[in-house]
Protein backbone atom coordinates (compact mmCIF):
# COMPACT_ATOMS: atom_id res chain seq x y z
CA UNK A 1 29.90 -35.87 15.84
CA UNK A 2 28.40 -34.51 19.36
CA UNK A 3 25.46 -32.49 19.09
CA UNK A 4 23.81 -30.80 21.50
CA UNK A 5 19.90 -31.79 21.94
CA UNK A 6 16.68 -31.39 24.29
CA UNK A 7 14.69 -34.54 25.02
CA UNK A 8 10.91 -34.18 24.71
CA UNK A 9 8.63 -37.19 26.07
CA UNK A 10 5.39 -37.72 26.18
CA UNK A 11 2.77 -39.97 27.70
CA UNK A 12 -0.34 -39.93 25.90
CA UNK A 13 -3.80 -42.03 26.06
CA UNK A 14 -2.70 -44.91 23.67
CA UNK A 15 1.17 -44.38 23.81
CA UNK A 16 4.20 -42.79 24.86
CA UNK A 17 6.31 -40.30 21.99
CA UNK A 18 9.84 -39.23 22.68
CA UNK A 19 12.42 -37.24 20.43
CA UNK A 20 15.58 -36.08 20.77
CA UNK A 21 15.87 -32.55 18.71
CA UNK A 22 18.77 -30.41 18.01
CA UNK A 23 19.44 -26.45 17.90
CA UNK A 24 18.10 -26.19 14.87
CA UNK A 25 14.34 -28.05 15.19
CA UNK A 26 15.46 -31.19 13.30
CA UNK A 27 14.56 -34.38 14.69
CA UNK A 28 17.58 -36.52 15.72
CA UNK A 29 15.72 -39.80 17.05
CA UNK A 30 11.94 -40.63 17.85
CA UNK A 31 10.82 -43.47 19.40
CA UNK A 32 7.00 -44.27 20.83
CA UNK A 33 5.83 -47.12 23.07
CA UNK A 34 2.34 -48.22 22.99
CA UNK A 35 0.31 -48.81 25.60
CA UNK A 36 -3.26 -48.96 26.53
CA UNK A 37 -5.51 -47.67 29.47
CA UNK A 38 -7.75 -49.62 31.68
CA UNK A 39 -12.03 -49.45 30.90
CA UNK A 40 -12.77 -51.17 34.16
CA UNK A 41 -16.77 -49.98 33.66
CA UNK A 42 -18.44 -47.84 31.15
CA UNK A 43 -17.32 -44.60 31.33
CA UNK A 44 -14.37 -45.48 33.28
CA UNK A 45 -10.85 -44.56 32.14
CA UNK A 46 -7.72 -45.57 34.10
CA UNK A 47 -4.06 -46.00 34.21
CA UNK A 48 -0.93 -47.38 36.31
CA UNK A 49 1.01 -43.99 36.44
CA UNK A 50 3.96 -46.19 37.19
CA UNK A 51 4.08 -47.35 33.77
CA UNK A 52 4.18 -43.33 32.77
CA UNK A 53 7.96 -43.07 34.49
CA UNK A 54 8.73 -46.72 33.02
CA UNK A 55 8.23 -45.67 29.44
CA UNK A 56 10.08 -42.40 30.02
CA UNK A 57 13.16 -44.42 31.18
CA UNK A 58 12.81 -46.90 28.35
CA UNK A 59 12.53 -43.84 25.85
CA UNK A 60 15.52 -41.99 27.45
CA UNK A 61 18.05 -45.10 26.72
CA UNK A 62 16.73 -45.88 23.75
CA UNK A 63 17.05 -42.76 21.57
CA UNK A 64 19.94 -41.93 22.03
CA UNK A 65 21.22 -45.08 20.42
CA UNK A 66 19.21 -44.37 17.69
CA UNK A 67 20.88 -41.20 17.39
CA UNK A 68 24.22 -43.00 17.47
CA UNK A 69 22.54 -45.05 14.59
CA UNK A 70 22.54 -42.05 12.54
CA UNK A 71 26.00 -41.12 12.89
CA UNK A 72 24.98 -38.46 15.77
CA UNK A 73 26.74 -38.28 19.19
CA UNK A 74 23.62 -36.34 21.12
CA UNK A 75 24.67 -34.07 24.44
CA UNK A 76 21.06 -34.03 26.37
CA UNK A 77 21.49 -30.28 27.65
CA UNK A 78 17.34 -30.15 28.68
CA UNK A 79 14.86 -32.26 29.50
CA UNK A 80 11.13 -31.40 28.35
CA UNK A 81 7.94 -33.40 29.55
CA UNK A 82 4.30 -33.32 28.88
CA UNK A 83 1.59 -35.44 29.05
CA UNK A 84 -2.18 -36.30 28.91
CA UNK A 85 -4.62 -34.46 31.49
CA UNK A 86 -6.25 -33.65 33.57
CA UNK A 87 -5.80 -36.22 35.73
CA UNK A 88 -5.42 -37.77 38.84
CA UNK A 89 -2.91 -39.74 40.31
CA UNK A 90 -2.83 -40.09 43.81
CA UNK A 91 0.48 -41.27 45.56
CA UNK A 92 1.44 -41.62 49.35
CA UNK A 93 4.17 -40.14 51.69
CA UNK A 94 6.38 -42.43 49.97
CA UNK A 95 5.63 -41.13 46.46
CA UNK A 96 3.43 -44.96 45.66
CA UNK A 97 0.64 -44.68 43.58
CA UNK A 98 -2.37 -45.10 46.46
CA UNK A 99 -4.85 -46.63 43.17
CA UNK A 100 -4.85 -46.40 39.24
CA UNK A 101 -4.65 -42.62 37.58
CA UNK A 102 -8.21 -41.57 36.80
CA UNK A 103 -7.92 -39.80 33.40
CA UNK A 104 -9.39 -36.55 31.82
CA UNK A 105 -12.99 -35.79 30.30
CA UNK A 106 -12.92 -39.55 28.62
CA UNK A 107 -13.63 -40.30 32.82
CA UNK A 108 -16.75 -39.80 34.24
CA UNK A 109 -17.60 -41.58 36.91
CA UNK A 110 -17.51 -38.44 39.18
CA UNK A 111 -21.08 -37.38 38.45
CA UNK A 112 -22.67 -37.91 41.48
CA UNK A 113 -19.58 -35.65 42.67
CA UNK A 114 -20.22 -32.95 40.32
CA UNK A 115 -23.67 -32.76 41.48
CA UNK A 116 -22.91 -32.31 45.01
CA UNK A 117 -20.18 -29.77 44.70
CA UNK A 118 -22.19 -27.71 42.53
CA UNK A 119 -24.73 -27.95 44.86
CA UNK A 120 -22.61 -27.09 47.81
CA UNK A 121 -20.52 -24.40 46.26
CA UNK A 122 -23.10 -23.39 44.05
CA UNK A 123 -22.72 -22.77 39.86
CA UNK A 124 -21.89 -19.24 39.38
CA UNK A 125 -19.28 -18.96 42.20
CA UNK A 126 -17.56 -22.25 40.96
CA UNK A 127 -17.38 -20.49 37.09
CA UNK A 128 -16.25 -17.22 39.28
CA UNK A 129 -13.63 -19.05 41.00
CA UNK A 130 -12.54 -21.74 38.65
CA UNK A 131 -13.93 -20.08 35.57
CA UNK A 132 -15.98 -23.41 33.93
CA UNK A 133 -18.90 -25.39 35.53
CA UNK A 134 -17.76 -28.54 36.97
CA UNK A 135 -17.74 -31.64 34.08
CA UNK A 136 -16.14 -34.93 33.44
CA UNK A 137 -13.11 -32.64 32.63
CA UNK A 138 -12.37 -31.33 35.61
CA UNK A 139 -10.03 -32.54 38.36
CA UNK A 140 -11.86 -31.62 41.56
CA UNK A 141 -15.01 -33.97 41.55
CA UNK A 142 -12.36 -37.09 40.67
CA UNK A 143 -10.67 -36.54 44.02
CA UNK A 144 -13.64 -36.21 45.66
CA UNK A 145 -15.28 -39.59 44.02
CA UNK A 146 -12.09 -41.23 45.53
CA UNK A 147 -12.44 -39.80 48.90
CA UNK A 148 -16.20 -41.15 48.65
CA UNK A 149 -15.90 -44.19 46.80
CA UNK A 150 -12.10 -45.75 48.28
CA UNK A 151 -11.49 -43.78 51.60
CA UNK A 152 -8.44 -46.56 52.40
CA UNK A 153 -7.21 -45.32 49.43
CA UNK A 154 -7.19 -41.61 49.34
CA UNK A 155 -6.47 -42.05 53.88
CA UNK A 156 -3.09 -42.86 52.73
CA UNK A 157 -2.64 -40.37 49.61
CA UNK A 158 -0.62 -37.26 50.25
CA UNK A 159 0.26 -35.31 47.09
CA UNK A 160 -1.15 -35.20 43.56
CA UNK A 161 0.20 -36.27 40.14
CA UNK A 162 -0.24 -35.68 36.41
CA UNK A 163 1.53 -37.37 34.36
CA UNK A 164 3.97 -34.58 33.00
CA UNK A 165 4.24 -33.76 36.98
CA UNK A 166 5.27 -37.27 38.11
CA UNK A 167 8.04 -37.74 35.90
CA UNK A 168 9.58 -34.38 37.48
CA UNK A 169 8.75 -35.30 40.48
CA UNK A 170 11.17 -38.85 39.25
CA UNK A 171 13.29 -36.41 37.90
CA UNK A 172 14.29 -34.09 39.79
CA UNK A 173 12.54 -34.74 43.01
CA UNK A 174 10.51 -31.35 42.81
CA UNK A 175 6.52 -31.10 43.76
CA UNK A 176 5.26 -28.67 40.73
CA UNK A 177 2.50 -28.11 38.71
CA UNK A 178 2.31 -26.22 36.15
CA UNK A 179 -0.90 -23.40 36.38
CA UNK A 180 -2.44 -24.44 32.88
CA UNK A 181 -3.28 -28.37 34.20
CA UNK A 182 -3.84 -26.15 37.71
CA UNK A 183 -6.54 -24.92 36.37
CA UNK A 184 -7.80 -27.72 35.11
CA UNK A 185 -8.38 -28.77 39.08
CA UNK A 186 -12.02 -26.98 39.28
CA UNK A 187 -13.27 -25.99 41.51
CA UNK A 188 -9.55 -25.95 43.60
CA UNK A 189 -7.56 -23.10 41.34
CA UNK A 190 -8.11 -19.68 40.99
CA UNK A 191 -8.00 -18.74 37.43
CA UNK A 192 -8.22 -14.86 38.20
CA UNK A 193 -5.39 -15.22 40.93
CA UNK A 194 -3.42 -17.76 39.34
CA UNK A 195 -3.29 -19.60 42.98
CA UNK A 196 -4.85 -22.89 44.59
CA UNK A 197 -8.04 -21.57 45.72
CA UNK A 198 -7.00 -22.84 49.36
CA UNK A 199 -10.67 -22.85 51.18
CA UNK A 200 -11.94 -25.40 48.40
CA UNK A 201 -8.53 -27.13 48.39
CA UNK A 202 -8.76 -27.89 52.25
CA UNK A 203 -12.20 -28.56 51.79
CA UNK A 204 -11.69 -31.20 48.83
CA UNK A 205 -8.31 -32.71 48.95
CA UNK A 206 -7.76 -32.89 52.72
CA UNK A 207 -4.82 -34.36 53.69
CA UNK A 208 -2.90 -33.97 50.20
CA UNK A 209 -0.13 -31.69 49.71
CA UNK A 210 -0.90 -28.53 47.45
CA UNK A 211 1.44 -28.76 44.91
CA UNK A 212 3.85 -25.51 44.33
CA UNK A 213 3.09 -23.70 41.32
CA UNK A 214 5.06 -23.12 37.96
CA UNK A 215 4.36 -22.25 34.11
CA UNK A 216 5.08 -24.47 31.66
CA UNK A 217 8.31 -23.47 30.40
CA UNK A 218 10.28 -22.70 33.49
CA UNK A 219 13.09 -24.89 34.67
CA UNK A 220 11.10 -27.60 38.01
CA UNK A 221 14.61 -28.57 38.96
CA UNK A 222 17.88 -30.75 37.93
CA UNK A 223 18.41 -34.61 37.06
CA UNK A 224 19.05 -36.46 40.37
CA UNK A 225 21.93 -38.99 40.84
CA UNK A 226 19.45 -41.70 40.93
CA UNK A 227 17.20 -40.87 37.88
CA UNK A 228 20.49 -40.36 36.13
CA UNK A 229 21.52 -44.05 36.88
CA UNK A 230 17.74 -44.89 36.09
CA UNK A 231 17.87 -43.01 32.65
CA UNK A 232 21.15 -42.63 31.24
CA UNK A 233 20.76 -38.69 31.25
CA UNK A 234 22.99 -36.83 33.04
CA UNK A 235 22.50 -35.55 36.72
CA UNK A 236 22.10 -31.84 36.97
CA UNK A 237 20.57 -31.80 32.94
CA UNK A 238 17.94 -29.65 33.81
CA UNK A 239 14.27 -30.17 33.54
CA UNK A 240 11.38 -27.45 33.25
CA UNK A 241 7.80 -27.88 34.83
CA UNK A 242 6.10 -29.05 31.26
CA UNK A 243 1.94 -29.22 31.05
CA UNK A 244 -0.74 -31.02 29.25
CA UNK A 245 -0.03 -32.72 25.86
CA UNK A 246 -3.08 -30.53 24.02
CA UNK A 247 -1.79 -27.62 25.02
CA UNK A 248 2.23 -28.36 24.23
CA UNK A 249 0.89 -29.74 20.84
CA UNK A 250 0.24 -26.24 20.79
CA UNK A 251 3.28 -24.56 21.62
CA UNK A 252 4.65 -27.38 18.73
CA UNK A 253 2.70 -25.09 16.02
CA UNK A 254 3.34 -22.14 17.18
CA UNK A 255 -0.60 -21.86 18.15
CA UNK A 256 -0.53 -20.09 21.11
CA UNK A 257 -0.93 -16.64 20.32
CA UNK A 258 -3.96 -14.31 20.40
CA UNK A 259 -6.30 -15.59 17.74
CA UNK A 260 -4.92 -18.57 17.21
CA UNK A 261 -7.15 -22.14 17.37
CA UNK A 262 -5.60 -25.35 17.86
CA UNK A 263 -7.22 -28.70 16.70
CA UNK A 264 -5.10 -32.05 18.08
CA UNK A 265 -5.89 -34.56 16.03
CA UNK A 266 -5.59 -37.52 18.27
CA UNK A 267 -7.04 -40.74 20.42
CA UNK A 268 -9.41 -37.45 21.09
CA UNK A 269 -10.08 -34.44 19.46
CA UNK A 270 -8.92 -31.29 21.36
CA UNK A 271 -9.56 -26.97 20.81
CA UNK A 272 -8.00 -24.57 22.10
CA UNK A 273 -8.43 -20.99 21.40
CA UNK A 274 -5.61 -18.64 23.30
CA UNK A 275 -6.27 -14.43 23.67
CA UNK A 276 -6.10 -12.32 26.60
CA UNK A 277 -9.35 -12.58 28.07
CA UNK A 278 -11.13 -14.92 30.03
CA UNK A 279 -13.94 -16.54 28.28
CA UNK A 280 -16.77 -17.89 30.20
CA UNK A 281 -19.06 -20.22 28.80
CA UNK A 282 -21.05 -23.27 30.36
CA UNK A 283 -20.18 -25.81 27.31
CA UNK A 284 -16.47 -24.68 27.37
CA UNK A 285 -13.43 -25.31 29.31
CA UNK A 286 -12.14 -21.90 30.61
CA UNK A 287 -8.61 -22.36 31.82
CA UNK A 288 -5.15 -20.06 32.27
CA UNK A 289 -2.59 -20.69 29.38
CA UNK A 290 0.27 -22.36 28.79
CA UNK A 291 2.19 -18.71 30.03
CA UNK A 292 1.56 -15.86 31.95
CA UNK A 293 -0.74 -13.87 30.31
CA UNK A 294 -2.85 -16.46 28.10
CA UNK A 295 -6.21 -17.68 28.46
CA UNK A 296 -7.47 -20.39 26.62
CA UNK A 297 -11.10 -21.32 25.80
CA UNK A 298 -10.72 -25.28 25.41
CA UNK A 299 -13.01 -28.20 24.21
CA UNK A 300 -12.13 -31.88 23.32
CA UNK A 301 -14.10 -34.64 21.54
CA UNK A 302 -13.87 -37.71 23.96
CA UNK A 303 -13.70 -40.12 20.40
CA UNK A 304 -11.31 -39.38 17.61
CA UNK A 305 -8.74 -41.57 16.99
CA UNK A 306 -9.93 -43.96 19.54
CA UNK A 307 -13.35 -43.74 16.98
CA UNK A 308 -11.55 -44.72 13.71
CA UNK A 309 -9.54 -47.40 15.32
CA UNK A 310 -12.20 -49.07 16.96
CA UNK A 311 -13.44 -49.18 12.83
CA UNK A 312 -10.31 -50.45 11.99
CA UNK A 313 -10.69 -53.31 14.33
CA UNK A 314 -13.70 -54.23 13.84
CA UNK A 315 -13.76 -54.68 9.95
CA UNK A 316 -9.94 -56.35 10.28
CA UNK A 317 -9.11 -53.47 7.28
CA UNK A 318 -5.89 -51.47 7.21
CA UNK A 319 -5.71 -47.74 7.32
CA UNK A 320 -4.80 -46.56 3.78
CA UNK A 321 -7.81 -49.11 2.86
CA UNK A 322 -9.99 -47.76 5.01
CA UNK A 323 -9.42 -44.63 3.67
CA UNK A 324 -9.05 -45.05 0.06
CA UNK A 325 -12.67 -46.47 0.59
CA UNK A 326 -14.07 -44.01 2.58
CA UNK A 327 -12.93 -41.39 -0.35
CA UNK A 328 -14.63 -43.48 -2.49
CA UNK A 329 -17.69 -43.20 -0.38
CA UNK A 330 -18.09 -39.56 -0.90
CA UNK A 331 -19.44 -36.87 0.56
CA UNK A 332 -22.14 -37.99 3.31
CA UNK A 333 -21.16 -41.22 3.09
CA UNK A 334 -24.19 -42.67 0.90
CA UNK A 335 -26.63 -41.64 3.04
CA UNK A 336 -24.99 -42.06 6.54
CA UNK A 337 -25.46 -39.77 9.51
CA UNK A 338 -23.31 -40.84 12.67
CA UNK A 339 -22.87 -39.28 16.22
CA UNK A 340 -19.88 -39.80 17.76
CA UNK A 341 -20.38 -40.21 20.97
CA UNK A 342 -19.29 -43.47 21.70
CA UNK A 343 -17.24 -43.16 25.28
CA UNK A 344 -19.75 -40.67 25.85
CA UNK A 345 -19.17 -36.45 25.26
CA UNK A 346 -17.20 -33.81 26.14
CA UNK A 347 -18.05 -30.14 24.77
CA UNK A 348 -20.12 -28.94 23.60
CA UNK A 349 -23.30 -31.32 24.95
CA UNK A 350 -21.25 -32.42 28.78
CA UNK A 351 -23.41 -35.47 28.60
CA UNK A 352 -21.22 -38.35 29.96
CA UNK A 353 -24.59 -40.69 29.41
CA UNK A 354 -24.19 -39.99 25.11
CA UNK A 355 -23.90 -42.66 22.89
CA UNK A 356 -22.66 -43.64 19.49
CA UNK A 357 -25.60 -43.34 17.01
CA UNK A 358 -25.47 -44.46 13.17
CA UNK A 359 -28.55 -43.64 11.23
CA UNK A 360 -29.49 -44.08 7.88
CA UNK A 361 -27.93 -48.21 7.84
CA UNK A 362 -29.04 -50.23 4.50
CA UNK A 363 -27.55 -53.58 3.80
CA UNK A 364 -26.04 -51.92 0.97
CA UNK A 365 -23.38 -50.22 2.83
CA UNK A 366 -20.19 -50.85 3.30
CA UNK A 367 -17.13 -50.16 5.94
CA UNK A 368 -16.00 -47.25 3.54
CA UNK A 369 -19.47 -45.72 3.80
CA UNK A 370 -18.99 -46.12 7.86
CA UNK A 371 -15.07 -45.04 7.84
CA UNK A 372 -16.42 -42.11 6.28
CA UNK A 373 -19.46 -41.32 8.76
CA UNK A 374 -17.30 -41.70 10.93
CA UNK A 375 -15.01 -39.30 9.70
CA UNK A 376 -17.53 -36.92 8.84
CA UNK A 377 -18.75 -36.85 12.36
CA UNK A 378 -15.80 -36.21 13.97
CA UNK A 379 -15.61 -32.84 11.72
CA UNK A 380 -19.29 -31.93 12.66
CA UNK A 381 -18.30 -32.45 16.48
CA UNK A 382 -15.72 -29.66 15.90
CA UNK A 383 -17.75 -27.32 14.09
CA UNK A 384 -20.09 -27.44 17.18
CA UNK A 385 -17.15 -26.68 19.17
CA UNK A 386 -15.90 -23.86 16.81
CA UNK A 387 -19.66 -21.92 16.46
CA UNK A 388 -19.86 -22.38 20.63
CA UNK A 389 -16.31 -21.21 21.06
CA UNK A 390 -17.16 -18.13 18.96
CA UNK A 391 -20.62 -17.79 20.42
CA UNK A 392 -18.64 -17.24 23.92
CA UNK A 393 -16.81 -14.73 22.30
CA UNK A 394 -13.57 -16.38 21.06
CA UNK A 395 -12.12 -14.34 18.35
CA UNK A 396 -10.40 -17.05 16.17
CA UNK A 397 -8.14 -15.85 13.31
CA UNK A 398 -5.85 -18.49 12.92
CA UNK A 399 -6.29 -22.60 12.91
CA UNK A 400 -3.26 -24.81 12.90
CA UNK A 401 -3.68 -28.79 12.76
CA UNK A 402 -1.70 -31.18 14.56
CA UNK A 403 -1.37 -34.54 15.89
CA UNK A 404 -1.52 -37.88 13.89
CA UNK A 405 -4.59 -37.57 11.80
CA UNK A 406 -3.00 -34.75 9.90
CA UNK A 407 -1.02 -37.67 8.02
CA UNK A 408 -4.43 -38.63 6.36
CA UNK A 409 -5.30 -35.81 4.07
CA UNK A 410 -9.17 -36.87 3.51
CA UNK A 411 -9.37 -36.46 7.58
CA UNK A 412 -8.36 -32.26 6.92
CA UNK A 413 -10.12 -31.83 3.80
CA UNK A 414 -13.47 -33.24 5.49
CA UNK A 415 -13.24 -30.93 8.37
CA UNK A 416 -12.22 -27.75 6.30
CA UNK A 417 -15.30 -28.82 4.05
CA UNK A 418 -17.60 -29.37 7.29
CA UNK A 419 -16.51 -26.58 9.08
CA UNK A 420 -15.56 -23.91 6.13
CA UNK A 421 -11.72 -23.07 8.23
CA UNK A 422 -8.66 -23.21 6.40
CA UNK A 423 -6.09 -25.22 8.53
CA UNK A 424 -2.69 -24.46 8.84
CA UNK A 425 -0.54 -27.62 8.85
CA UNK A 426 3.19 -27.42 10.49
CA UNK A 427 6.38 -29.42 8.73
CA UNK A 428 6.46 -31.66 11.79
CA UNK A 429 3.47 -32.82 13.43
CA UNK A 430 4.70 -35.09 15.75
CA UNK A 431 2.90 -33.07 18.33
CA UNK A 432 3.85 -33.15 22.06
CA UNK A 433 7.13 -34.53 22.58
CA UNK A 434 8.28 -31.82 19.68
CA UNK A 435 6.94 -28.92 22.13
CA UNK A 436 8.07 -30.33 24.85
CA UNK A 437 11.71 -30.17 23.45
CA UNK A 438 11.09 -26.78 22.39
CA UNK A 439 9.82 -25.36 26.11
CA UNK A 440 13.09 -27.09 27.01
CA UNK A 441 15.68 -25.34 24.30
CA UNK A 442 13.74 -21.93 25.19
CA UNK A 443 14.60 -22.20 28.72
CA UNK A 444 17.83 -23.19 28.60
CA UNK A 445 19.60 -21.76 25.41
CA UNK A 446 21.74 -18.73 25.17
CA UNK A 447 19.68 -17.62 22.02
CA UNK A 448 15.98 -18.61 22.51
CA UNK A 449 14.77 -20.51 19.43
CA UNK A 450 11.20 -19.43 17.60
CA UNK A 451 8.95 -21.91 16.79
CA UNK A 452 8.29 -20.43 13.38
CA UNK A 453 12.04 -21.51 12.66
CA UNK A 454 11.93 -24.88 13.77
CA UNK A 455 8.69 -25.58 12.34
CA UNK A 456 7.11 -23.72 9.51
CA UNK A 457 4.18 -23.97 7.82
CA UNK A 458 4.03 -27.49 5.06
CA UNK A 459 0.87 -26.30 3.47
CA UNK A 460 -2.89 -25.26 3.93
CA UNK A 461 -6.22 -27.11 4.00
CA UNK A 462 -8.86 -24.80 2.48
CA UNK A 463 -12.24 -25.56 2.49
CA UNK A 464 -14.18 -26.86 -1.00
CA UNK A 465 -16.43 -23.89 -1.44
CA UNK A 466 -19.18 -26.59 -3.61
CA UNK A 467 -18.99 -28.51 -0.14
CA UNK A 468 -20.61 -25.26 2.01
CA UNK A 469 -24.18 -25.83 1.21
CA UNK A 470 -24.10 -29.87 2.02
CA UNK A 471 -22.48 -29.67 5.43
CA UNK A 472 -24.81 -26.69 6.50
CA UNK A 473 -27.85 -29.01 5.95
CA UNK A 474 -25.73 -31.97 7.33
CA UNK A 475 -24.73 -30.13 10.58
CA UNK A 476 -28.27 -29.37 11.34
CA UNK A 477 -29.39 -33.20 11.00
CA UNK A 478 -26.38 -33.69 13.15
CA UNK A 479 -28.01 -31.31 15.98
CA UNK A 480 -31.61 -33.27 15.15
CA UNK A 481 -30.07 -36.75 15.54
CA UNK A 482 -28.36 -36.20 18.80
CA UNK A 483 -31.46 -33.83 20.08
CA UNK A 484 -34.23 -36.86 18.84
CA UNK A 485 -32.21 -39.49 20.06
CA UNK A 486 -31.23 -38.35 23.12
CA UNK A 487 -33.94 -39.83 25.91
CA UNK A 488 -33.84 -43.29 24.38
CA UNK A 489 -29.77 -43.19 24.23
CA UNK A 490 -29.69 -42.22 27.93
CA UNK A 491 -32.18 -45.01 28.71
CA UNK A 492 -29.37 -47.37 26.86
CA UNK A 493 -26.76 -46.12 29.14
CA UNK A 494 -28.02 -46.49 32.22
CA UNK A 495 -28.90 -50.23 31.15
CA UNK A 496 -25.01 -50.43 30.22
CA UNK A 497 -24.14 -49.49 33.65
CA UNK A 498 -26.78 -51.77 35.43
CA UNK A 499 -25.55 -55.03 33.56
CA UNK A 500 -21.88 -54.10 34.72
CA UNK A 501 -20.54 -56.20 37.70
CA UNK A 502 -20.24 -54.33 40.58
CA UNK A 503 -17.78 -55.72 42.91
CA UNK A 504 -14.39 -53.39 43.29
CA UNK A 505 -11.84 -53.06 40.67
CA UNK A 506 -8.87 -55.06 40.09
């Protein structure tokens, strides 16, 4: 039986998702392929973008034999793409990677770039420009570290690459970007405008081709005669512009709307909170949406996942164990406090030089007692986000969880309880690749699809009301902890990066 589908891949921090998705939201075939990124230094987080068009092609031939598997002939009528971001993948005239990808906020090397910029442009006409102060998120100061810190390397570079970007660029030979990972370029996009800010662009990326300009769900181009032969899809399937993962996780929910705050439960933890206005805030991301019209308020974790696997590792334990135990463990974890900061911070604290901290240690303990700190502090980094989203402004009516951690139901019930939201969680929260089919079906079908119908609402998270009273006092120890600990941490840090070799990267 043929059925007509849209492909959505894509390339996250610790693997690569794809599904193929009929007219109707169900999930033909799914396929992943791990991978890992490169921590060349502290702080440091890197990637051969070459592997992100590799895994795409591998994904494309695969599923649709799964498909076959299941009795289902699949037509691939649209392609849809997404991946991790910001970041920055410089490639030359002949479309070769010039050095590794430099990733998002989990990077930041760039601070002696930040610091000049700001200085240059100065702070409050880079948040009226770009509309956030310049941190490990942004874009900007990572092409401007290269240009300092490899000049061979970005003499030869000529246009820039995310990874959603590069495989249309494979694709369908078309130089887009979408505006929402645009505006992730601070201090080079102009979030009122909703155009490269071209006196900072010529200043910062000299010699690299501005990328043209798209939103997320438009149509970049067609499938090429030679990425058809590469991926089995067929030429002239067409393929639309796509965006960062956090923000299609989004569009997977159906949280993009006025009101509406998105938590990706992931290798990181990412917010975003969508309405009309642009929010400005110091601690925040402040970016354009994933359509015309949006703005987003944004924050991110830069440990989630990546925290409660490195657990996993270390005390050789399985997940379901781990978690069993942790439940055991109980609320505040027998006396545990933990910051999370352990590949440094994101929002709300921009402090690249945090550590992990785990107070309160007895030889008593146990790895359930840490799973759950662990756990527990993840929640408390959101409900920092959440009060400094609001703070800003952010009128947030409506939370809707996504991404992997959902499947653990302690995870949501800790973070309701921490942070007092209820959490709306979707039927399929597969995340990314699931929007990305969507933004593909809504550009090219006859009868745009709604979210809503593809993927309703499974059931609710509400917060323990007995739970209120523990996490208020918790939260504020969680402030004291990172406050109190915070000269001696940063003393730690720099010692991490002194006992690093320097020599150049392989």
């Amino acid at each position: 039986m043929t059925v007509r589908c849209t492909l959505g891949v894509d390339i996250g921090t610790s693997s690569s998702k794809g599904v193929l998705v009929d007219e109707t939201g169900r999930i033909v075939a799914a396929a992943t392929r791990a991978h890992t990124v490169s921590r060349p230094r502290p702080s440091w987080v890197e990637m051969d973008g070459r592997v992100w068009w590799d895994e795409f092609v591998s994904l494309a031939r695969e599923l649709p034999e799964r498909a076959r598997e299941q009795g289902v002939e699949p037509e691939v009528v649209a392609v849809g793409v997404s991946g991790m971001g910001p970041c920055v993948l410089l490639a030359d005239a002949g479309d070769e990677p010039v050095r590794p990808a430099i990733l998002y906020g989990v990077d930041m090397r760039a601070g002696t770039q930040i610091a000049r910029m700001t200085g240059e442009l100065g702070p409050d006409e880079i948040v009226r420009i770009g509309g956030s102060t310049l941190t490990s998120q942004a874009a900007g100061p990572k092409i401007a570290w290269i240009a300092d810190e490899e000049p061979d390397a970005f003499a030869r570079a000529r246009r820039l690459f995310m990874p959603a970007s590069w495989l249309v660029r494979r694709l369908t030979g078309a130089y887009v970007l979408d505006h929402q990972s645009a505006s992730q370029c601070s201090p080079l996009y102009d979030v009122e405008a909703e155009a490269w800010h071209e006196p900072w662009w010529r200043r910062f990326a000299p010699g690299i081709e501005a990328p043209s300009l798209s939103w997320a769900g438009e149509v970049a181009g067609t499938v090429t005669d030679a990425a058809a032969a590469a991926s089995g899809i067929a030429s002239g399937t067409p393929v639309i512009t796509g965006t960062i993962d956090a923000w299609t996780e989004a569009v997977s929910v159906g949280a993009h709307e006025d009101g509406d705050l998105m938590l990706m439960y992931g290798t990181t933890m990412f917010l975003i909170a969508t309405g009309a206005e642009t929010l400005r805030t110091p601690s925040m991301w402040t970016t354009v949406g994933a359509f015309p019209g949006t703005r987003n308020l944004a924050g991110g974790l830069a440990t989630s996942g990546a925290l409660t696997a490195w657990l996993k590792e270390l005390t050789d334990a399985d997940y379901p164990a781990l978690l069993a135990e942790a439940e055991e463990s109980g609320r505040g974890a027998r006396g545990i406090l933990m910051l999370p900061y352990f590949a440094g911070e994101r929002t709300p604290i921009l402090d690249p030089d945090a550590r992990g901290v785990i107070a309160g240690l007895t030889l008593d303990h146990t790895r359930g007692d840490l799973y759950r700190a662990a756990l527990e502090a993840t929640a408390l980094g959101v409900r920092h986000n959440v009060e400094t989203m609001r703070a800003a402004g952010a009128d947030i009516r409506r939370i809707v969880a996504v991404g992997g951690g959902t499947q653990g139901g302690l995870w949501l019930q800790i973070v309701s309880d921490a942070t007092g939201l209820v959490q709306e969680v979707p039927r399929t929260t597969i995340g990314a690749s699931y929007g990305a089919a969507f933004l593909a079906a809504a550009a090219t079908a006859d009868g745009p699809p709604r979210i809503a119908d593809w993927n309703p609402v499974a059931h609710t998270v509400r917060p323990d009301p007995d739970a209120e009273a523990f996490y208020d006092d918790l939260f504020d120890r969680y402030l004291r902890l990172y406050a109190s600990t915070r000269e001696l941490v940063h003393e730690l840090a720099a010692g991490q990066l002194q006992s690093q070799p320097q020599e150049a990267m392989a």
